[in-house]
Protein backbone atom coordinates (compact mmCIF):
# COMPACT_ATOMS: atom_id res chain seq x y z
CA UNK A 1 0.00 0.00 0.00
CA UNK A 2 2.66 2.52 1.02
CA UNK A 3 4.77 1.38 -2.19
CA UNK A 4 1.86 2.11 -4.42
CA UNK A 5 1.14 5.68 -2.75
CA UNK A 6 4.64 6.50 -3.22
CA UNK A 7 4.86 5.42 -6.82
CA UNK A 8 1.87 6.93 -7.71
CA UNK A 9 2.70 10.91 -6.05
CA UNK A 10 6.29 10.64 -7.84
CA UNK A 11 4.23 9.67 -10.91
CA UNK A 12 2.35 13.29 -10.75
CA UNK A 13 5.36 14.68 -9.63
CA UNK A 14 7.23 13.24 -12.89
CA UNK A 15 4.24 14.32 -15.16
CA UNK A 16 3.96 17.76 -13.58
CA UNK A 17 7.77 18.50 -14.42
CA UNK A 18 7.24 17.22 -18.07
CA UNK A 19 3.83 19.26 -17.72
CA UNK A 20 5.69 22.36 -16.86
CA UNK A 21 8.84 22.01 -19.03
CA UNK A 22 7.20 21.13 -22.88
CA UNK A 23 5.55 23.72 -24.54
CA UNK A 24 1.85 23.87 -24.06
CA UNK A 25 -0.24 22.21 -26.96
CA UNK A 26 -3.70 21.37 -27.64
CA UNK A 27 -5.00 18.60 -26.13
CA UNK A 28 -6.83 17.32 -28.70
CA UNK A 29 -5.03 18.69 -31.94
CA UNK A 30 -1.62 19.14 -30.44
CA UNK A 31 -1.00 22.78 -31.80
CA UNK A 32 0.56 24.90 -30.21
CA UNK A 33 -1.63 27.32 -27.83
CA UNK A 34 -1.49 31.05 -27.37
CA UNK A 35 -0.81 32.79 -24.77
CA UNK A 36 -4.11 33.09 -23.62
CA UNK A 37 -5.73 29.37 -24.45
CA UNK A 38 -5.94 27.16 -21.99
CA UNK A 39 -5.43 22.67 -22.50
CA UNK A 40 -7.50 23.03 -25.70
CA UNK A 41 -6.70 25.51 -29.03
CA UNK A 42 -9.86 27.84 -29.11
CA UNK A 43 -10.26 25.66 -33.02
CA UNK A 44 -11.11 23.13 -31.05
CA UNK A 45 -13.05 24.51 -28.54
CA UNK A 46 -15.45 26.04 -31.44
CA UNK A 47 -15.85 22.59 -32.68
CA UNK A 48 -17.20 21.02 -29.38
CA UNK A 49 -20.95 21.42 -30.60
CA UNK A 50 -23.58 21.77 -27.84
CA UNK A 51 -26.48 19.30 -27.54
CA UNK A 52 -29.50 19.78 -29.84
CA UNK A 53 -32.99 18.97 -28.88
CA UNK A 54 -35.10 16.79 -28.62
CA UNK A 55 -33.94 15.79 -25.30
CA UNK A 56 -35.95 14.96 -21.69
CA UNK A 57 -37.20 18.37 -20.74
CA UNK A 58 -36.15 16.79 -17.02
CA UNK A 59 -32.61 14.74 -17.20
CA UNK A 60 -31.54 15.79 -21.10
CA UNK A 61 -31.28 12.77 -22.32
CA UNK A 62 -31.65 12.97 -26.06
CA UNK A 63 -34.01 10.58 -27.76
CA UNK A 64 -35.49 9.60 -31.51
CA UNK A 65 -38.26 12.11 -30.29
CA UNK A 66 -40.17 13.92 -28.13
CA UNK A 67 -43.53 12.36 -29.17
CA UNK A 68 -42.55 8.88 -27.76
CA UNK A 69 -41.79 9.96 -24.70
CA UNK A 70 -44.57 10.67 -21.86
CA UNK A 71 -44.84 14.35 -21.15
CA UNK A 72 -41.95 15.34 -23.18
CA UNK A 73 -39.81 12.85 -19.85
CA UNK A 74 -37.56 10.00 -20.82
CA UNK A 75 -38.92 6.29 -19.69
CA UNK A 76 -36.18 6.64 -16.17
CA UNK A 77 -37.96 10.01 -15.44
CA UNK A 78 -41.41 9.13 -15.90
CA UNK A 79 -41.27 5.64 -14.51
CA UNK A 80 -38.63 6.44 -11.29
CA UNK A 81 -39.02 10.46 -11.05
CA UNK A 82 -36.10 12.04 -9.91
CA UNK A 83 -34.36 13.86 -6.40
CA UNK A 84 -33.12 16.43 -8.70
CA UNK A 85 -35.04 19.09 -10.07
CA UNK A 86 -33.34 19.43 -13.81
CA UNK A 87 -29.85 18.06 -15.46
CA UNK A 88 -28.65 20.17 -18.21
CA UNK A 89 -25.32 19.02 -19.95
CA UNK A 90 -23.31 20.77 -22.57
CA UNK A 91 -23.15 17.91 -25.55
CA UNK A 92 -23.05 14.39 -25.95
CA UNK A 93 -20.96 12.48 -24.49
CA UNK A 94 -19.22 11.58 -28.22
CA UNK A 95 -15.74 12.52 -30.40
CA UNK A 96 -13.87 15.45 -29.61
CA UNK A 97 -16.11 16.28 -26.33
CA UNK A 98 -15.64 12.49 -24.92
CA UNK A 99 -12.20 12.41 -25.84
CA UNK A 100 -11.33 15.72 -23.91
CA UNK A 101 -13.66 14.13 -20.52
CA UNK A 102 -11.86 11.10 -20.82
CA UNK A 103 -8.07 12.79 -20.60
CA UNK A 104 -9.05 14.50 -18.01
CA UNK A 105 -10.73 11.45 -15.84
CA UNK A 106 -8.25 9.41 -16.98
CA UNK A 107 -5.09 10.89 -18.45
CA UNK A 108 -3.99 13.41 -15.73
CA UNK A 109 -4.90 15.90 -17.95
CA UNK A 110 -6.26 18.87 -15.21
CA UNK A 111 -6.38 21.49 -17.20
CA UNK A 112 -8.82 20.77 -19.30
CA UNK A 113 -10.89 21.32 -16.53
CA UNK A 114 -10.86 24.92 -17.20
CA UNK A 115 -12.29 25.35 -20.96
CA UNK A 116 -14.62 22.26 -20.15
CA UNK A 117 -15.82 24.18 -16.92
CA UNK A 118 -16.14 26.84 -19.56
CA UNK A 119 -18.64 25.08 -21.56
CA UNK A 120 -20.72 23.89 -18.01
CA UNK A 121 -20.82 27.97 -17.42
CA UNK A 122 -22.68 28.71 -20.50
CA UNK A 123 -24.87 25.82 -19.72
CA UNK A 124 -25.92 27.61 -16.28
CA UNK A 125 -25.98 30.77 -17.37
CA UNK A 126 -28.69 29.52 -20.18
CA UNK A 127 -30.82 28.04 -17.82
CA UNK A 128 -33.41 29.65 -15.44
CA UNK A 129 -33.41 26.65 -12.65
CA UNK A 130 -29.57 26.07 -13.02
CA UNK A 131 -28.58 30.09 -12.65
CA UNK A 132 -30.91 30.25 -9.42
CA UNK A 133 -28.10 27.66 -7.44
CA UNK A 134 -26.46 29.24 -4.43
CA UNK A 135 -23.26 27.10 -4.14
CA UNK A 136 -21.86 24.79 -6.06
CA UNK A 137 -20.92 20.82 -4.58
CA UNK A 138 -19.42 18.72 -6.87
CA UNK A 139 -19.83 14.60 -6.71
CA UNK A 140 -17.93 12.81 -4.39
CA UNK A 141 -15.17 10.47 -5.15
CA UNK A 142 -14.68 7.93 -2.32
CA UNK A 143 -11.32 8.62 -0.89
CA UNK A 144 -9.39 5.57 -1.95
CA UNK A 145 -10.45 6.32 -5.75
CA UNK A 146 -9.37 10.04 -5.37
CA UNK A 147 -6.02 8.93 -3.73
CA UNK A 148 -5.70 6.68 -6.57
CA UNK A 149 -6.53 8.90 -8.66
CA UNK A 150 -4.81 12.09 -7.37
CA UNK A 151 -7.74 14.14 -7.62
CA UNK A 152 -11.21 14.23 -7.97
CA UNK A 153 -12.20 16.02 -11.96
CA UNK A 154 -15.77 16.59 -10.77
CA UNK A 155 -14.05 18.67 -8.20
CA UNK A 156 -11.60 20.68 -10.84
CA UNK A 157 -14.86 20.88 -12.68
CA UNK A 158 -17.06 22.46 -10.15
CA UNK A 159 -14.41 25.13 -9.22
CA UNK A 160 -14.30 26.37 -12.44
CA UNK A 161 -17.79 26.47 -12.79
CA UNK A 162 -18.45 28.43 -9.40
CA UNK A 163 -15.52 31.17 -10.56
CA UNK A 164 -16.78 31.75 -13.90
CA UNK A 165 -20.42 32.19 -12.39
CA UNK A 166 -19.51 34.45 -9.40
CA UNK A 167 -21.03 31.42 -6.65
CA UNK A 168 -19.33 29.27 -3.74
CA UNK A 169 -18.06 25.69 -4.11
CA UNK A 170 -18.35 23.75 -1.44
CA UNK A 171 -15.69 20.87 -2.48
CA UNK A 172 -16.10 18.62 0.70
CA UNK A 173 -19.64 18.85 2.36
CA UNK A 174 -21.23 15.93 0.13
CA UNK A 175 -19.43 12.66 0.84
CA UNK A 176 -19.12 8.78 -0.34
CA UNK A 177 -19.97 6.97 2.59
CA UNK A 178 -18.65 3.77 1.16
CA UNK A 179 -16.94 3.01 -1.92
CA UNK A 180 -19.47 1.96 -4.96
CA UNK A 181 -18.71 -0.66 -7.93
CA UNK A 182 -18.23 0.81 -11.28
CA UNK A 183 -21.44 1.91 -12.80
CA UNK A 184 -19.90 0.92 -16.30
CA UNK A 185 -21.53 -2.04 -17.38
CA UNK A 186 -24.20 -2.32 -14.41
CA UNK A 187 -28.59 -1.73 -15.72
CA UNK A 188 -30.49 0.88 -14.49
CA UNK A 189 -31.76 -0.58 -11.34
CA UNK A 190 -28.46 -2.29 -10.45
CA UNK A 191 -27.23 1.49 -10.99
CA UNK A 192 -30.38 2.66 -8.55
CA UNK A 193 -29.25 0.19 -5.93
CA UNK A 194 -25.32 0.29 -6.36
CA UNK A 195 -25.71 4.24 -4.88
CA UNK A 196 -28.64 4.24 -2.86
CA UNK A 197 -27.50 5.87 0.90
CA UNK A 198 -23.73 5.94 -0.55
CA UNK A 199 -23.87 9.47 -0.29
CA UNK A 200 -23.61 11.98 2.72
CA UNK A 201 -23.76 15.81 3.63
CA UNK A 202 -20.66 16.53 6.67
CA UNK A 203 -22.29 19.83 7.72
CA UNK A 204 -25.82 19.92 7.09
CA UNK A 205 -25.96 23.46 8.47
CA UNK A 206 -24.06 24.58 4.86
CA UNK A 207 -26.97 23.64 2.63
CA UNK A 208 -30.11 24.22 4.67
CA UNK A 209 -32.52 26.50 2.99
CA UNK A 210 -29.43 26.57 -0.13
CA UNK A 211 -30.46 26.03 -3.61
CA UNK A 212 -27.73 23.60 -5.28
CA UNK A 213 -25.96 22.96 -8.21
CA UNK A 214 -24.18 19.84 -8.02
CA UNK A 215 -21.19 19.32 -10.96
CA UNK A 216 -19.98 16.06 -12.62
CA UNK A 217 -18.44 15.05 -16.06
CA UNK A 218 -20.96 12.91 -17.72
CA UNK A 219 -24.51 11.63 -17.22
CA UNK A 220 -25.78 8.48 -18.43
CA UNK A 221 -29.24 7.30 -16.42
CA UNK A 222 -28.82 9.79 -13.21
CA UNK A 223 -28.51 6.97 -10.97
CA UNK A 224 -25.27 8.56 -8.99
CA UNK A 225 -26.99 12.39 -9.50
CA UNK A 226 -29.71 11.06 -8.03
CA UNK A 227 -28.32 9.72 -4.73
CA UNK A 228 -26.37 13.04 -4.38
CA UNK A 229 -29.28 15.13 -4.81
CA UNK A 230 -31.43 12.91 -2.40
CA UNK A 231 -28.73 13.35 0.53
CA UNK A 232 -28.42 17.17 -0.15
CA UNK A 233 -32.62 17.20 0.17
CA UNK A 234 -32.48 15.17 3.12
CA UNK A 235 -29.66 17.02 4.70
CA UNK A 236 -32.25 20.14 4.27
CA UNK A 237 -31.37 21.87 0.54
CA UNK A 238 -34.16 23.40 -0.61
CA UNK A 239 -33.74 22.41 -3.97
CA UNK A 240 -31.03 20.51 -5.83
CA UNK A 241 -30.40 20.98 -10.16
CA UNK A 242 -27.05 19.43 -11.96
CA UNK A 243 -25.08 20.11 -14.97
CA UNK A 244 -22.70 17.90 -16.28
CA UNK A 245 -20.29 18.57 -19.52
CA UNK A 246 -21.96 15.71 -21.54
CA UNK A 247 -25.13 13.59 -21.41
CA UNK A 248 -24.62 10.22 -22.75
CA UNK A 249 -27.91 8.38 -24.71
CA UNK A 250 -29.56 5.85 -23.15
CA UNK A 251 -28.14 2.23 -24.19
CA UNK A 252 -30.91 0.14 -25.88
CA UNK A 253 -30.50 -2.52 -23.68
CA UNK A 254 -30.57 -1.00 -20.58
CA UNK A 255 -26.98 -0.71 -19.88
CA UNK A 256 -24.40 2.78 -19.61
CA UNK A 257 -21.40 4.35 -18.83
CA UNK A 258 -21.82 6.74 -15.90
């Protein structure tokens, strides 16, 4: 265990010298950036398209089209309902826009955390429920996964999100109270059930009466959004909304990413 911790901070260390020493290129295009560009080339950034409708008018997750859904709400929101009171994401969770998510979940790649926090601002700003949040939490990771890990990207995400709109973050008041399985390859209610109680609020007295925003990379069915949003209501939020930077489609057989 202590070998593993100690390979894995001289790891960082190693990449944050390289980090620091190479020029700064695009993450996705690997051109050079200015001055003022930040992990991606603004090229790139233009070409990250936002997510076109139709799409649940509660979770936004797109569909083949509003008419076969009940109430304009995807089959997970009108059969389950949800503890949140609306998702918004940026895009779908495809090309450019999955590849940048997936460097920075994966890759080490923190910066990105910026122009893809970027991208969640406009999202809040665009929205009436999303712009009325107080403070901003971001989800959890448990702490073994974030030591792992090295950090937690729905955390980087959330901070850039409450700079660029002018609101709190609040990095550590949600918690994991245990650590989850994957949600990769698990159905919907195997999702539901994986999260349910996994979730906790430290000081209650920070979101009583607080309108929420909670932050995370990608949504798939809501089952982890859910669970945070239910601990946040219970701890005495008065209302909880999310944005994420990409909203997956819903697999035809049931089962998802996130």
């Amino acid at each position: 265990m202590l070998a593993s911790t100690i390979l894995g901070s001289a790891g960082r260390l190693i990449r944050a010298v390289v980090d620091f020493a190479l020029p700064a290129l695009c993450a996705l295009c690997g051109r050079r950036l200015a001055e003022d560009e930040v992990a991606v080339c603004m090229e790139c950034l233009t070409r990250l398209a936002p997510a076109c409708a139709p799409f649940c008018r509660l979770c936004a997750r797109p569909g083949p089209r509003p008419c076969g859904w009940r109430g304009g709400l995807c089959s997970i929101c009108a059969d389950h309902g949800r503890q949140f009171e609306r998702h918004r994401a940026y895009g779908l969770f495809e090309g450019d826009l999955a590849r940048a998510i997936r460097l920075l979940k994966y890759s080490h790649r923190r910066s990105l955390a910026q122009p893809l926090g970027v991208l969640q601002a406009r999202v809040v700003r665009a929205d009436y429920i999303l712009r009325q949040a107080e403070i901003v939490v971001p989800v959890p990771l448990h702490r073994t996964r974030r030591r792992d890990r090295g950090y937690n990207q729905s955390e980087l995400l959330a901070q850039a999100v409450a700079d660029l709109t002018g609101r709190s973050c609040t990095p550590r008041i949600l918690r994991r109270r245990r650590a989850t399985r994957t949600q990769t390859k698990l159905t919907q209610d195997e999702r539901l059930a994986n999260v349910r109680g996994a979730f906790w609020v430290g000081d209650p007295g920070e979101v009583s009466g607080r309108s929420v925003l909670l932050v995370d990379d990608v949504f798939t069915t809501g089952a982890t959004l859910d669970a945070c949003a239910a601990a946040l209501l219970e701890a005495g939020a008065r209302s909880v909304a999310a944005v994420t930077v990409a909203v997956a489609p819903a697999p035809p057989t049931g089962r998802g990413r996130t």
